[in-house]
PDB file of N, CA and C in Angstrom:
ATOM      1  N   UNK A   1       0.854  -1.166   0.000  1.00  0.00           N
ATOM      2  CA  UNK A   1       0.000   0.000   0.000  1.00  0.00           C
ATOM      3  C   UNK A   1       0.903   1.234   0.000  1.00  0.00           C
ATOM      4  N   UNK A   2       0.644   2.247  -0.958  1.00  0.00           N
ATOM      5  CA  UNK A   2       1.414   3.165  -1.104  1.00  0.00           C
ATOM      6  C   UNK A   2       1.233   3.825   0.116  1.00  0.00           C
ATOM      7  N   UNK A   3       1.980   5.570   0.114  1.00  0.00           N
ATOM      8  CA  UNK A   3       2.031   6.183   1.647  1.00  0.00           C
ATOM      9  C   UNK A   3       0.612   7.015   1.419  1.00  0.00           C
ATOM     10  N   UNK A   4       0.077   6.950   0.468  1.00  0.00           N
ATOM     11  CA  UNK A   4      -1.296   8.304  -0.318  1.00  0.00           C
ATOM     12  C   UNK A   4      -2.442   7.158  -0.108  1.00  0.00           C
ATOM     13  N   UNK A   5      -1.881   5.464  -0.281  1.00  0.00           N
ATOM     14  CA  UNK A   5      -3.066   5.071   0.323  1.00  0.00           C
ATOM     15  C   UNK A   5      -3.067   4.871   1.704  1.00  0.00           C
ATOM     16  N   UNK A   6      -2.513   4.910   2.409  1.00  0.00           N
ATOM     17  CA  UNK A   6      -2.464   4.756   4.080  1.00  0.00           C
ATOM     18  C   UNK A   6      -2.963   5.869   4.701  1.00  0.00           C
ATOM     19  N   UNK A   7      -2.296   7.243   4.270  1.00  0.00           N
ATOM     20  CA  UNK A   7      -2.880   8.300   4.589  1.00  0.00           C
ATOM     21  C   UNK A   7      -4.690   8.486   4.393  1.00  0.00           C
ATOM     22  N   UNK A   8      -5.007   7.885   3.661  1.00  0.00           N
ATOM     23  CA  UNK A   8      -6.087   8.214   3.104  1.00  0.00           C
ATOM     24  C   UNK A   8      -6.782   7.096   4.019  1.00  0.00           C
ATOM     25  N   UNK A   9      -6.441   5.768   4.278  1.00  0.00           N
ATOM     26  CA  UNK A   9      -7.244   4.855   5.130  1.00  0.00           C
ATOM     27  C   UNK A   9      -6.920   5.626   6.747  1.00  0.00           C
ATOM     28  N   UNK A  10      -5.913   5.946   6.893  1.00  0.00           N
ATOM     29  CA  UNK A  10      -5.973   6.415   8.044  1.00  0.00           C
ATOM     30  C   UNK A  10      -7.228   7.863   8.438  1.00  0.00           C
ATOM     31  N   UNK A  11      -7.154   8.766   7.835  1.00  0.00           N
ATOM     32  CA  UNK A  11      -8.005   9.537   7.592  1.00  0.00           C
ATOM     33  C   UNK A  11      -9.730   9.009   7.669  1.00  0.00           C
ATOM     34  N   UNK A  12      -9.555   8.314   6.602  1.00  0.00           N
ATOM     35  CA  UNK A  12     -11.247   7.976   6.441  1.00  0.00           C
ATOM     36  C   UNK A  12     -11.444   7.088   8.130  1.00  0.00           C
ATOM     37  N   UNK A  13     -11.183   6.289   8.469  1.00  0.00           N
ATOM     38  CA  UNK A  13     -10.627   5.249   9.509  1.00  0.00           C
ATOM     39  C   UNK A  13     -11.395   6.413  10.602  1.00  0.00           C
ATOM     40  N   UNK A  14     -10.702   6.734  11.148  1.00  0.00           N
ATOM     41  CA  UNK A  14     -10.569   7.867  12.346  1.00  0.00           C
ATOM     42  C   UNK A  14     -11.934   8.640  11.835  1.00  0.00           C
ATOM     43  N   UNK A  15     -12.300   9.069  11.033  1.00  0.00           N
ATOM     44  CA  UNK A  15     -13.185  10.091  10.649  1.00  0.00           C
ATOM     45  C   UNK A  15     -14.553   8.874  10.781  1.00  0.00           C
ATOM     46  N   UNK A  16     -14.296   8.498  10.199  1.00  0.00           N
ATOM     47  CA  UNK A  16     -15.839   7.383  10.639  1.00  0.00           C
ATOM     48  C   UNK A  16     -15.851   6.653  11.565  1.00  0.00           C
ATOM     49  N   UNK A  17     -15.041   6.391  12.914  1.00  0.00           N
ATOM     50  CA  UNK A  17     -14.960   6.114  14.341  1.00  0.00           C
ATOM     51  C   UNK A  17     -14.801   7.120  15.029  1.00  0.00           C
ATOM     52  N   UNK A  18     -15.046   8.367  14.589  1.00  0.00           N
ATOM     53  CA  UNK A  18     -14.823   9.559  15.777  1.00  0.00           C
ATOM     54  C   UNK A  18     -16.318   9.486  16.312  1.00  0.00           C
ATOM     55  N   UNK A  19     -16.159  10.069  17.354  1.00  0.00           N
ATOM     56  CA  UNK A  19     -17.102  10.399  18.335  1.00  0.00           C
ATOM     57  C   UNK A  19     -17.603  11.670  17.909  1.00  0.00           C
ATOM     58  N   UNK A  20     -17.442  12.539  17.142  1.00  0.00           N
ATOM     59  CA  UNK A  20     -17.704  13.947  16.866  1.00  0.00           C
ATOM     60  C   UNK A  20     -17.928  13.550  15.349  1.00  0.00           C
ATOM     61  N   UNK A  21     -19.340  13.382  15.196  1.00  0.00           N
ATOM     62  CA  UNK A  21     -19.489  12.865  14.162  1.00  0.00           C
ATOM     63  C   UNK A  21     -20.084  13.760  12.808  1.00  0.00           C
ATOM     64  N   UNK A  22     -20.053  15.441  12.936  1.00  0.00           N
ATOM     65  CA  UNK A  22     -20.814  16.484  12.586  1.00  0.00           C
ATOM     66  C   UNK A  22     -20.153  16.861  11.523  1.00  0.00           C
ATOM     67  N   UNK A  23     -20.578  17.854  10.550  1.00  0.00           N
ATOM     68  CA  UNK A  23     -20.161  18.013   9.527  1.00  0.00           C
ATOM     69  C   UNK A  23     -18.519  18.746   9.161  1.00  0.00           C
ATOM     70  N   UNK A  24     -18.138  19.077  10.073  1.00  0.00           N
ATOM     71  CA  UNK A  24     -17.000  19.530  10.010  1.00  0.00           C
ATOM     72  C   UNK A  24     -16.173  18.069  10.024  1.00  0.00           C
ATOM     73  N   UNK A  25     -16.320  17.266  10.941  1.00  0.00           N
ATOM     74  CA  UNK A  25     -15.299  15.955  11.099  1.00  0.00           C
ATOM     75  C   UNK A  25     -15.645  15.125   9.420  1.00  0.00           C
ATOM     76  N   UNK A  26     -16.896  15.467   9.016  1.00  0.00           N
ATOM     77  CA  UNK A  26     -16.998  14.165   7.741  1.00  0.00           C
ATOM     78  C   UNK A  26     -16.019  15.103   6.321  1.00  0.00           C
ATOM     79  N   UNK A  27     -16.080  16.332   6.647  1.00  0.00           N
ATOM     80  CA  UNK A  27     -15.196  17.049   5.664  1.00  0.00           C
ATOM     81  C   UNK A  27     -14.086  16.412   5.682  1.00  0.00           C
ATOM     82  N   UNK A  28     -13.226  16.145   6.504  1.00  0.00           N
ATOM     83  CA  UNK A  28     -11.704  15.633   6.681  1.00  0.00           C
ATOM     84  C   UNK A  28     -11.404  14.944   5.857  1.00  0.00           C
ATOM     85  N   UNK A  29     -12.277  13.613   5.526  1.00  0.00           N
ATOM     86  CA  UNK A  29     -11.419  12.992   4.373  1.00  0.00           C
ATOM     87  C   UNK A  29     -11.206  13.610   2.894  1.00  0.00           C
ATOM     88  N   UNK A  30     -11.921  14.939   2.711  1.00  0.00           N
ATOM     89  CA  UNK A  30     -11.389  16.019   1.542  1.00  0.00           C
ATOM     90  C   UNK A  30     -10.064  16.091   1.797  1.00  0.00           C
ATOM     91  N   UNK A  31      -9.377  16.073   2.861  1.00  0.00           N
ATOM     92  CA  UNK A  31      -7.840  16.538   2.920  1.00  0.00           C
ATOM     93  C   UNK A  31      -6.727  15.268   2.325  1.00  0.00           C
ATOM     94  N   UNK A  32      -7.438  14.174   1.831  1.00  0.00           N
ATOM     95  CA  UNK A  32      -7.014  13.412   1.214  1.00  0.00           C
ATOM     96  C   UNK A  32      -6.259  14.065  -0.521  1.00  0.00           C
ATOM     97  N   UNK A  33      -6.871  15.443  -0.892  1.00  0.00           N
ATOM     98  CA  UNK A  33      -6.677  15.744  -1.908  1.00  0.00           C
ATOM     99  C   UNK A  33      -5.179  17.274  -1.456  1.00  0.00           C
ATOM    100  N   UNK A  34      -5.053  16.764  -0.530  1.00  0.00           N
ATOM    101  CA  UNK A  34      -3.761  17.881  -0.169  1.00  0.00           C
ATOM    102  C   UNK A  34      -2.663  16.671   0.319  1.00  0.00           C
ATOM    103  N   UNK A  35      -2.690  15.524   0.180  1.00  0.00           N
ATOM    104  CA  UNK A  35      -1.993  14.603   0.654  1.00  0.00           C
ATOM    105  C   UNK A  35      -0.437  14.888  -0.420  1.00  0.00           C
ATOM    106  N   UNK A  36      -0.682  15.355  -1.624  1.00  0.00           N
ATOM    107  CA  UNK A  36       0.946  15.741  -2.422  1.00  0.00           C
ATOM    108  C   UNK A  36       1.284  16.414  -1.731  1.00  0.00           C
ATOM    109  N   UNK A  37       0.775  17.662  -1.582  1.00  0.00           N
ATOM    110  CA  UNK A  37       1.508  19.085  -0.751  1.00  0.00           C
ATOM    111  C   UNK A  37       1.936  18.414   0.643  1.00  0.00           C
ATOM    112  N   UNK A  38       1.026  18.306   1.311  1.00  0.00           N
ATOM    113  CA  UNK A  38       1.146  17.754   2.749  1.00  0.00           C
ATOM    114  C   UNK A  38       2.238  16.933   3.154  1.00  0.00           C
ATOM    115  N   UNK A  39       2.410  15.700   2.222  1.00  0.00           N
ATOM    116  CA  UNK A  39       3.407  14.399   1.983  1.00  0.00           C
ATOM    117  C   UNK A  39       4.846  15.192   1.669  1.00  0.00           C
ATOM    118  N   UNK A  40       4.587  16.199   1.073  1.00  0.00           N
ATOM    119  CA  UNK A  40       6.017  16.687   0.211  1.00  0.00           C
ATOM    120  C   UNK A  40       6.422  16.173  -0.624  1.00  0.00           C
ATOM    121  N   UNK A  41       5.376  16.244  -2.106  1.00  0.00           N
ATOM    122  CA  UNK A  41       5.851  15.144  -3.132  1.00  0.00           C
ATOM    123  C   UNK A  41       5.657  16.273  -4.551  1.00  0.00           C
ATOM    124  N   UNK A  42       4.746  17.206  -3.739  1.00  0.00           N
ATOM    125  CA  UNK A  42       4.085  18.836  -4.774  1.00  0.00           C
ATOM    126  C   UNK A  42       4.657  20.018  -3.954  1.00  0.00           C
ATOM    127  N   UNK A  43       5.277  21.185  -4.918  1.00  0.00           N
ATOM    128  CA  UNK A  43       5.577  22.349  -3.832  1.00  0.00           C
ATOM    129  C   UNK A  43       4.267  23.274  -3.681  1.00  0.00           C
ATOM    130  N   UNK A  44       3.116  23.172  -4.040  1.00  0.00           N
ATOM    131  CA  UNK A  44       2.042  23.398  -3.944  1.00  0.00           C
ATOM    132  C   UNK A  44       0.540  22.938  -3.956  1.00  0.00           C
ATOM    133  N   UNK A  45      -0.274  23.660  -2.593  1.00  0.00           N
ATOM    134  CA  UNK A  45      -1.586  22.815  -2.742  1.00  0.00           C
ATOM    135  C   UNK A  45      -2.062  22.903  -4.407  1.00  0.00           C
ATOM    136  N   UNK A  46      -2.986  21.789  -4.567  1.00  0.00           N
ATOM    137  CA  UNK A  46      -3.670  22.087  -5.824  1.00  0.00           C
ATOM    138  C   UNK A  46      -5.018  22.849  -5.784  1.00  0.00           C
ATOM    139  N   UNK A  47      -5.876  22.739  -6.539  1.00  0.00           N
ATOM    140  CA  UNK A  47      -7.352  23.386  -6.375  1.00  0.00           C
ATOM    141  C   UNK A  47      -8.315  22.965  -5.665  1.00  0.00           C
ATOM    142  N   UNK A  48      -8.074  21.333  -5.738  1.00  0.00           N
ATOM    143  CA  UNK A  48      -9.020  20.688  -5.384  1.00  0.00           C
ATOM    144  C   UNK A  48      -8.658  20.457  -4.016  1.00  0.00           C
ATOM    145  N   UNK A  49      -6.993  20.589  -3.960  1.00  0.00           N
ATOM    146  CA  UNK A  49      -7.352  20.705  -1.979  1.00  0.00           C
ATOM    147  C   UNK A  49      -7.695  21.586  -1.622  1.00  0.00           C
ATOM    148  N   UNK A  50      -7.322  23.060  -2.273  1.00  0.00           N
ATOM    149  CA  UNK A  50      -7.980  23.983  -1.468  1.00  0.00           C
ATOM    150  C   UNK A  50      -9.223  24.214  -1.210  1.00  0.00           C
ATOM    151  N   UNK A  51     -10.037  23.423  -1.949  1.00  0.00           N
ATOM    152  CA  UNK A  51     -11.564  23.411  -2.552  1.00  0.00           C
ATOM    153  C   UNK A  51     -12.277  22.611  -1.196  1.00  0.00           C
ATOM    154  N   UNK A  52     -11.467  21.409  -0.832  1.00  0.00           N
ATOM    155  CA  UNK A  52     -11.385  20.897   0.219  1.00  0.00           C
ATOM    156  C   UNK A  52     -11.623  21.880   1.882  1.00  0.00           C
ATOM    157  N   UNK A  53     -10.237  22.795   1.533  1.00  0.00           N
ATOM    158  CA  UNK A  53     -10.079  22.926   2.642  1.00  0.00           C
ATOM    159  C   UNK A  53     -11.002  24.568   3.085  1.00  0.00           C
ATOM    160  N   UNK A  54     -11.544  24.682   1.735  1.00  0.00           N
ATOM    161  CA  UNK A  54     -12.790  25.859   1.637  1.00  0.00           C
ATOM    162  C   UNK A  54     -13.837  25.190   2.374  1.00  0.00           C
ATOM    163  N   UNK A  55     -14.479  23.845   2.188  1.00  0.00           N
ATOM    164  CA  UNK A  55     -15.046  23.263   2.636  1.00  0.00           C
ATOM    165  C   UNK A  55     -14.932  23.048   4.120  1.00  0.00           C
ATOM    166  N   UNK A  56     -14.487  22.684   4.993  1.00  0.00           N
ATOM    167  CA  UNK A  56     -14.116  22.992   6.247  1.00  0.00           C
ATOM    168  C   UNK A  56     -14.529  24.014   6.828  1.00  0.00           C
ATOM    169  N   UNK A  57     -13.443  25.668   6.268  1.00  0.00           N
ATOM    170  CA  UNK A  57     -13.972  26.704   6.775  1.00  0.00           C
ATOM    171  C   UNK A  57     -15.372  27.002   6.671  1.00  0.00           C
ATOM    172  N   UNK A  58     -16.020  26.610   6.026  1.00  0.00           N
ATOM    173  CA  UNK A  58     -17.655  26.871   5.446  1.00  0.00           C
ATOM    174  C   UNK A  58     -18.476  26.107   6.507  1.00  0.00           C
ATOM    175  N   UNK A  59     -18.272  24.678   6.840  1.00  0.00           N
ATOM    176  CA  UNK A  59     -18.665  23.575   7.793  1.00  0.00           C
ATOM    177  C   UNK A  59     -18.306  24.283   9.403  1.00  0.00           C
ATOM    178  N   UNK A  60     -17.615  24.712   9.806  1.00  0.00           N
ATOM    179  CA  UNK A  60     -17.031  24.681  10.948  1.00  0.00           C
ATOM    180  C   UNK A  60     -16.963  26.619  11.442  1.00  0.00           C
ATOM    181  N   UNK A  61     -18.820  27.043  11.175  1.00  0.00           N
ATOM    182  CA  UNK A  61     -19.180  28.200  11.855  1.00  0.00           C
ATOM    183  C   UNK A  61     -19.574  28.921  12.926  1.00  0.00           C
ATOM    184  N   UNK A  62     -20.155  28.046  13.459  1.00  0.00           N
ATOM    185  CA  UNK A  62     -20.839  27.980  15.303  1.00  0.00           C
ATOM    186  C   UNK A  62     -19.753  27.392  16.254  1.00  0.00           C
ATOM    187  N   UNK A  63     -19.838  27.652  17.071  1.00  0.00           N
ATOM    188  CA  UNK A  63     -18.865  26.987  18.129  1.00  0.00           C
ATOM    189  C   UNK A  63     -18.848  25.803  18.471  1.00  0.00           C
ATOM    190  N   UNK A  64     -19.775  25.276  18.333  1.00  0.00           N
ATOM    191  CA  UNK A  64     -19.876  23.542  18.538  1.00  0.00           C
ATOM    192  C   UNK A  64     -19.575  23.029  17.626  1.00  0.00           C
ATOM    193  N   UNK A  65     -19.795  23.704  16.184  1.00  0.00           N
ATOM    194  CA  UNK A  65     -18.640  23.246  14.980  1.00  0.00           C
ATOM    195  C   UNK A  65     -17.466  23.111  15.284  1.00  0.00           C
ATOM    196  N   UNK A  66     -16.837  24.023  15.507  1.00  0.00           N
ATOM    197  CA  UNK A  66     -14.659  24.933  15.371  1.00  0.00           C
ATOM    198  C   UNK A  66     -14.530  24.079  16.900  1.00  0.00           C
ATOM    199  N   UNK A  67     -15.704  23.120  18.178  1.00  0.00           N
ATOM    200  CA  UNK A  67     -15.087  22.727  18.923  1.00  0.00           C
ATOM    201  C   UNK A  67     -14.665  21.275  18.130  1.00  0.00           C
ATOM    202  N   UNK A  68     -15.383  20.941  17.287  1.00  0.00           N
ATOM    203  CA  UNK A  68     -15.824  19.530  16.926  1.00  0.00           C
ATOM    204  C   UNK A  68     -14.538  19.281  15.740  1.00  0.00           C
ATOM    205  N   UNK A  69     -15.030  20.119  14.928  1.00  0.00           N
ATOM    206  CA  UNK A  69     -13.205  20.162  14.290  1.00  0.00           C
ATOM    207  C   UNK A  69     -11.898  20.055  14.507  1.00  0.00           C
ATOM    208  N   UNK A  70     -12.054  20.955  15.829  1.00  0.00           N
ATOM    209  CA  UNK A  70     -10.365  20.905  16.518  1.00  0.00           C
ATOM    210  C   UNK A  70     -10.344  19.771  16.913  1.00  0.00           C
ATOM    211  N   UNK A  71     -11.135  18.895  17.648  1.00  0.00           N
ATOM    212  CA  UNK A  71     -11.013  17.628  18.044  1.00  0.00           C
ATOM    213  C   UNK A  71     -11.180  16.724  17.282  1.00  0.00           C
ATOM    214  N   UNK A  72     -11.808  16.531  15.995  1.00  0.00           N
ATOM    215  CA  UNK A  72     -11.435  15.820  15.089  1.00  0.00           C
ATOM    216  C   UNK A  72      -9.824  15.988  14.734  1.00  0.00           C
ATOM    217  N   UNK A  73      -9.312  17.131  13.973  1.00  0.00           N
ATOM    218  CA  UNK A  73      -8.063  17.301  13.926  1.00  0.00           C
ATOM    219  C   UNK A  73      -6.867  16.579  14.974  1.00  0.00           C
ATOM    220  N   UNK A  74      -7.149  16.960  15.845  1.00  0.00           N
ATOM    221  CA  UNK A  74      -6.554  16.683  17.546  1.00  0.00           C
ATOM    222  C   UNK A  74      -6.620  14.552  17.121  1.00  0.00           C
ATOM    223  N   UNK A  75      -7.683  13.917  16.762  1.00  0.00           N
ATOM    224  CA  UNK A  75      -7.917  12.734  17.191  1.00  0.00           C
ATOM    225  C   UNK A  75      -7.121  12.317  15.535  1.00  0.00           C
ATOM    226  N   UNK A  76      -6.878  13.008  14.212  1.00  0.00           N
ATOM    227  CA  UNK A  76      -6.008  12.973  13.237  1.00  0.00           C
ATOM    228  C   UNK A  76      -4.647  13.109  13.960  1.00  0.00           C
ATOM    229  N   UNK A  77      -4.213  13.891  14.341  1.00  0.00           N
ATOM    230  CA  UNK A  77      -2.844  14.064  14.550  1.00  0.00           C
ATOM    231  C   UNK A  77      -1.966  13.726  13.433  1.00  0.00           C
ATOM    232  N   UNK A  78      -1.947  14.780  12.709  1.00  0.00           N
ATOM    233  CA  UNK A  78      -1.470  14.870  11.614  1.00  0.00           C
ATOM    234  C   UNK A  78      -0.073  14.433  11.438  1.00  0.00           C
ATOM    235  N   UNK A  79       1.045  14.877  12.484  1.00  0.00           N
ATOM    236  CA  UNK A  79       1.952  15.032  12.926  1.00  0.00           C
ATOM    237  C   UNK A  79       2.584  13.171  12.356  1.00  0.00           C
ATOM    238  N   UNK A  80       1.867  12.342  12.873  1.00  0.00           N
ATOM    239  CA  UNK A  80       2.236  10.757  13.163  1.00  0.00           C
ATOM    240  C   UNK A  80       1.600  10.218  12.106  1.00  0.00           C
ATOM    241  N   UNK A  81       1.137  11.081  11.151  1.00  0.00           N
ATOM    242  CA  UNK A  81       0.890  10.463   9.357  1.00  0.00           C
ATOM    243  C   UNK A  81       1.674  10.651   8.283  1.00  0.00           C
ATOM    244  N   UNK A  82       2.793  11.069   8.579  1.00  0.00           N
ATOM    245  CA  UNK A  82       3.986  11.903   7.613  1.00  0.00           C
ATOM    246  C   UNK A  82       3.832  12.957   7.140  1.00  0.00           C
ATOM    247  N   UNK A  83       3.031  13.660   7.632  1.00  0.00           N
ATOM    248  CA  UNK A  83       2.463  14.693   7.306  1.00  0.00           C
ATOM    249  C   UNK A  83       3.887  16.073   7.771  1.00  0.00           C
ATOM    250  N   UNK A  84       4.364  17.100   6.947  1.00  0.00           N
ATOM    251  CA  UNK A  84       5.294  17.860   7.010  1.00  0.00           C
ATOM    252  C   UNK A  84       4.198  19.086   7.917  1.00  0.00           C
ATOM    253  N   UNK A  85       5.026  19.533   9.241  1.00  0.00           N
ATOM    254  CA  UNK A  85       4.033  19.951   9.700  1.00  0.00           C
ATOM    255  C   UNK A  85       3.738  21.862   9.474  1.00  0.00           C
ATOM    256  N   UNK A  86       5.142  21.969   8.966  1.00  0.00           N
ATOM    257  CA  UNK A  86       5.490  23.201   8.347  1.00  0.00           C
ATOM    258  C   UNK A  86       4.063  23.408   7.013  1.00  0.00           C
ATOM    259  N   UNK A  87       3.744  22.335   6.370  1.00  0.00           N
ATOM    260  CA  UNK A  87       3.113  22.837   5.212  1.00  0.00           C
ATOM    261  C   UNK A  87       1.805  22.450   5.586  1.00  0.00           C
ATOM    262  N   UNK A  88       1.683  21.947   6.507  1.00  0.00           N
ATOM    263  CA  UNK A  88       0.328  21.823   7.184  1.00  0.00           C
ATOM    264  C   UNK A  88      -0.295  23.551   8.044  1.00  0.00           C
ATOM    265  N   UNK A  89       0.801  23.671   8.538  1.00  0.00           N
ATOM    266  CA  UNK A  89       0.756  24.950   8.925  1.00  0.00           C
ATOM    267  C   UNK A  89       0.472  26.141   7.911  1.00  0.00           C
ATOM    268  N   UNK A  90       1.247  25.948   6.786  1.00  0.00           N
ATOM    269  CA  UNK A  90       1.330  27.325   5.607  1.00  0.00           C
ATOM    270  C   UNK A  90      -0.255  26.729   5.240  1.00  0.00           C
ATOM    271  N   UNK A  91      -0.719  25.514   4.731  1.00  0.00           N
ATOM    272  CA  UNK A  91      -2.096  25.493   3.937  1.00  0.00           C
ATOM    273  C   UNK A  91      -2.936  26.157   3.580  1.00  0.00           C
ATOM    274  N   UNK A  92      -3.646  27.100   4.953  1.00  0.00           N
ATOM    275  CA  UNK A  92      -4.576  27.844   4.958  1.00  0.00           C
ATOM    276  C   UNK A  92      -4.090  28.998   3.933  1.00  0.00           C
ATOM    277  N   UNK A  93      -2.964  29.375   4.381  1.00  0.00           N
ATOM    278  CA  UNK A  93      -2.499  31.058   3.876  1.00  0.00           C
ATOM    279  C   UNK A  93      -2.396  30.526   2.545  1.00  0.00           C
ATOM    280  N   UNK A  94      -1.404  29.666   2.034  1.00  0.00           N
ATOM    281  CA  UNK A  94      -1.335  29.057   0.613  1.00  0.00           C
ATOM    282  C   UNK A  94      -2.342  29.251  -0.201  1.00  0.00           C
ATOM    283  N   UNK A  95      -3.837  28.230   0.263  1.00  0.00           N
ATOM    284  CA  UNK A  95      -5.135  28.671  -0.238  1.00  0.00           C
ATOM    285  C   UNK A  95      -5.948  29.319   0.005  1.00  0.00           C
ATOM    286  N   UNK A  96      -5.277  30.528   0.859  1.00  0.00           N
ATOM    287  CA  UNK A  96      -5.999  31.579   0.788  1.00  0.00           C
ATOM    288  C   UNK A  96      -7.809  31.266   1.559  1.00  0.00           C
ATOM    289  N   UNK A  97      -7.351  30.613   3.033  1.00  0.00           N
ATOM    290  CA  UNK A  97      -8.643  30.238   3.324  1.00  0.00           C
ATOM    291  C   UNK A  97      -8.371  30.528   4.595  1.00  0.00           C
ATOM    292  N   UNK A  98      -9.201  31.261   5.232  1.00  0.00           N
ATOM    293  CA  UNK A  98      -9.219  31.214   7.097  1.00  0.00           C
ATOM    294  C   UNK A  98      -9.898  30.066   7.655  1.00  0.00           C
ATOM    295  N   UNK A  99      -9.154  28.825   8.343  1.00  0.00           N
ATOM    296  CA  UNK A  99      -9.408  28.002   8.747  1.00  0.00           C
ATOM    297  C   UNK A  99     -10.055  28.782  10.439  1.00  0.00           C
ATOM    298  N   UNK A 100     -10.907  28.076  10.804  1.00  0.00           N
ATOM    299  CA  UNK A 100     -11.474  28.220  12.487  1.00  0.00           C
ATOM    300  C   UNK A 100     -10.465  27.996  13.342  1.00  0.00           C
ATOM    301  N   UNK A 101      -9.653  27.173  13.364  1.00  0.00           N
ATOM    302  CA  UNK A 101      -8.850  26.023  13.801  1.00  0.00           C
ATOM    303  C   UNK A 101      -7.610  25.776  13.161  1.00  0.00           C
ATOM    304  N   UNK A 102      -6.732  25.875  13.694  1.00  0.00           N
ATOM    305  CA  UNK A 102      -5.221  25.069  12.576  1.00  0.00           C
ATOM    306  C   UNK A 102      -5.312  23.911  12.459  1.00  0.00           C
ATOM    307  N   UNK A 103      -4.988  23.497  11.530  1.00  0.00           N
ATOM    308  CA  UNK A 103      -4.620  22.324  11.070  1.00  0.00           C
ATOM    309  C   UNK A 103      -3.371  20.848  11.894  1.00  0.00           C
ATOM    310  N   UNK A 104      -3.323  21.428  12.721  1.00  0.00           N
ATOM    311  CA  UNK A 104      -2.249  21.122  13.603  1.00  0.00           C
ATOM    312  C   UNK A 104      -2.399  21.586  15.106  1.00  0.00           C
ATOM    313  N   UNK A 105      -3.638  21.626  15.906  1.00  0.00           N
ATOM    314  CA  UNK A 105      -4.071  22.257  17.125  1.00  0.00           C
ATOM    315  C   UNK A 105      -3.565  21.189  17.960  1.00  0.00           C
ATOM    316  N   UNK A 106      -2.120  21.520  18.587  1.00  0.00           N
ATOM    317  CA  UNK A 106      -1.713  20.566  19.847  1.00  0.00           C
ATOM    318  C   UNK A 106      -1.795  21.378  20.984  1.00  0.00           C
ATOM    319  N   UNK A 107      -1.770  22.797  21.118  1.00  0.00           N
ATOM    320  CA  UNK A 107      -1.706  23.372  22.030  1.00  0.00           C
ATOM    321  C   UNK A 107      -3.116  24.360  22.025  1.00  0.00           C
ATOM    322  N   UNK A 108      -4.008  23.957  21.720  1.00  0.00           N
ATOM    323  CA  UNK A 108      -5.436  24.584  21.478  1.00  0.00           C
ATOM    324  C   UNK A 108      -6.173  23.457  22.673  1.00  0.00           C
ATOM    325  N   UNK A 109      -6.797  24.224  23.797  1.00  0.00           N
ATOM    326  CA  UNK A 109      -8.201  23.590  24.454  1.00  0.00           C
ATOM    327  C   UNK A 109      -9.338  23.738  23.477  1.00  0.00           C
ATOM    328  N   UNK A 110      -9.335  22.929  22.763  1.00  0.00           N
ATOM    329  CA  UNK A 110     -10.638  22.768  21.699  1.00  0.00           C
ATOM    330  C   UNK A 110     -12.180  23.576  22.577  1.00  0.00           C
ATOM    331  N   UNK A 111     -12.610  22.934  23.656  1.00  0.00           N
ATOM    332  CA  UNK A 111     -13.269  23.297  24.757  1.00  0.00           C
ATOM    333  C   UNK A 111     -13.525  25.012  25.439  1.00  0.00           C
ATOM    334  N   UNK A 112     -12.399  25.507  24.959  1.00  0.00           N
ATOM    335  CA  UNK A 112     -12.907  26.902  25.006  1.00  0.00           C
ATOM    336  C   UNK A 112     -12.699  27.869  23.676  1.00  0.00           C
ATOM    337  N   UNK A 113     -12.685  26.902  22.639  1.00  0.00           N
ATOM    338  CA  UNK A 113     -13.319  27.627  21.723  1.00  0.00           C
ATOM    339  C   UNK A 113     -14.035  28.478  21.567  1.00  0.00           C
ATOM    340  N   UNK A 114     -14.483  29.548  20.744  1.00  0.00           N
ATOM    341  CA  UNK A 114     -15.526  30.553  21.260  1.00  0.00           C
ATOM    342  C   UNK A 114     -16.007  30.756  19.543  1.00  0.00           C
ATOM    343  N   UNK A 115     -17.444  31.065  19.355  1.00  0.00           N
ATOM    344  CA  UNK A 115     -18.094  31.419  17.654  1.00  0.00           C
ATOM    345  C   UNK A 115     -17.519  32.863  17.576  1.00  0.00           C
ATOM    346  N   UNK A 116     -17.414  33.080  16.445  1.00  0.00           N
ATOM    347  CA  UNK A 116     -16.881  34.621  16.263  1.00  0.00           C
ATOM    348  C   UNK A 116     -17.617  35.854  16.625  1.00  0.00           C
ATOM    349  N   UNK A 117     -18.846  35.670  17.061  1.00  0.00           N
ATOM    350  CA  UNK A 117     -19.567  36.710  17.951  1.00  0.00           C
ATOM    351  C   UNK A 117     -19.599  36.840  18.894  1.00  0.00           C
ATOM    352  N   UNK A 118     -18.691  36.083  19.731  1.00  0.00           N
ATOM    353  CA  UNK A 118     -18.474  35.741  21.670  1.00  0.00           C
ATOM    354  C   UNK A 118     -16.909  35.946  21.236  1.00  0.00           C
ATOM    355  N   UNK A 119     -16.208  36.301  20.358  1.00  0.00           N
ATOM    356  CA  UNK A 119     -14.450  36.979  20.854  1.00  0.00           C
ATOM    357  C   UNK A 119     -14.962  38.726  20.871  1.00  0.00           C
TER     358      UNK A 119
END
């Protein structure tokens, strides 16, 4: 099994045994389409990940969303999928998308998250 299919079983895997089962967590396996960039195999996202990762920000508006996300993310742990964590980090800015949440929340209490009308 290649490393684009592992990533991708790992992903789907976790995403359909999470406990946070709402529309922000079923988005995740879209990030299967940033797996070049991510992997370090492309020096750039393509369209369709960013299209992906538009999807997310769109899903993950209310606070019980951006909590449910971070902890999906958090239960990914991107970090222990080969995932480069530098370009996990740039993603958002790359495609030009304001994520709720980074992509990489190890030091985020998901739990006091707040919707953008309570900051």
């Amino acid at each position: 099994m290649g490393l684009y299919s592992v990533f991708w079983a790992v992903i789907l895997l976790a995403t359909a045994n999470s406990v946070h089962g709402g529309d922000a967590c079923t988005g995740l396996p879209g990030l299967l389409n940033c797996a070049p960039f991510l992997l370090g195999s492309v020096s750039s996202p393509d369209a369709n990940c960013c299209k992906s990762l538009k999807w997310l920000s769109q899903h993950a508006i209310n606070r019980e969303d951006k909590r449910e996300l971070c902890k999906c993310l958090k239960v990914e742990d991107l970090k222990h999928k080969g995932v480069i964590l530098d370009r996990a980090k740039a993603l958002p800015r790359r495609c030009k998308v304001q994520l709720p949440v980074p992509l990489v929340p190890d030091s985020i209490d998901c739990d006091k998250i707040k919707a953008a009308d309570e900051e």
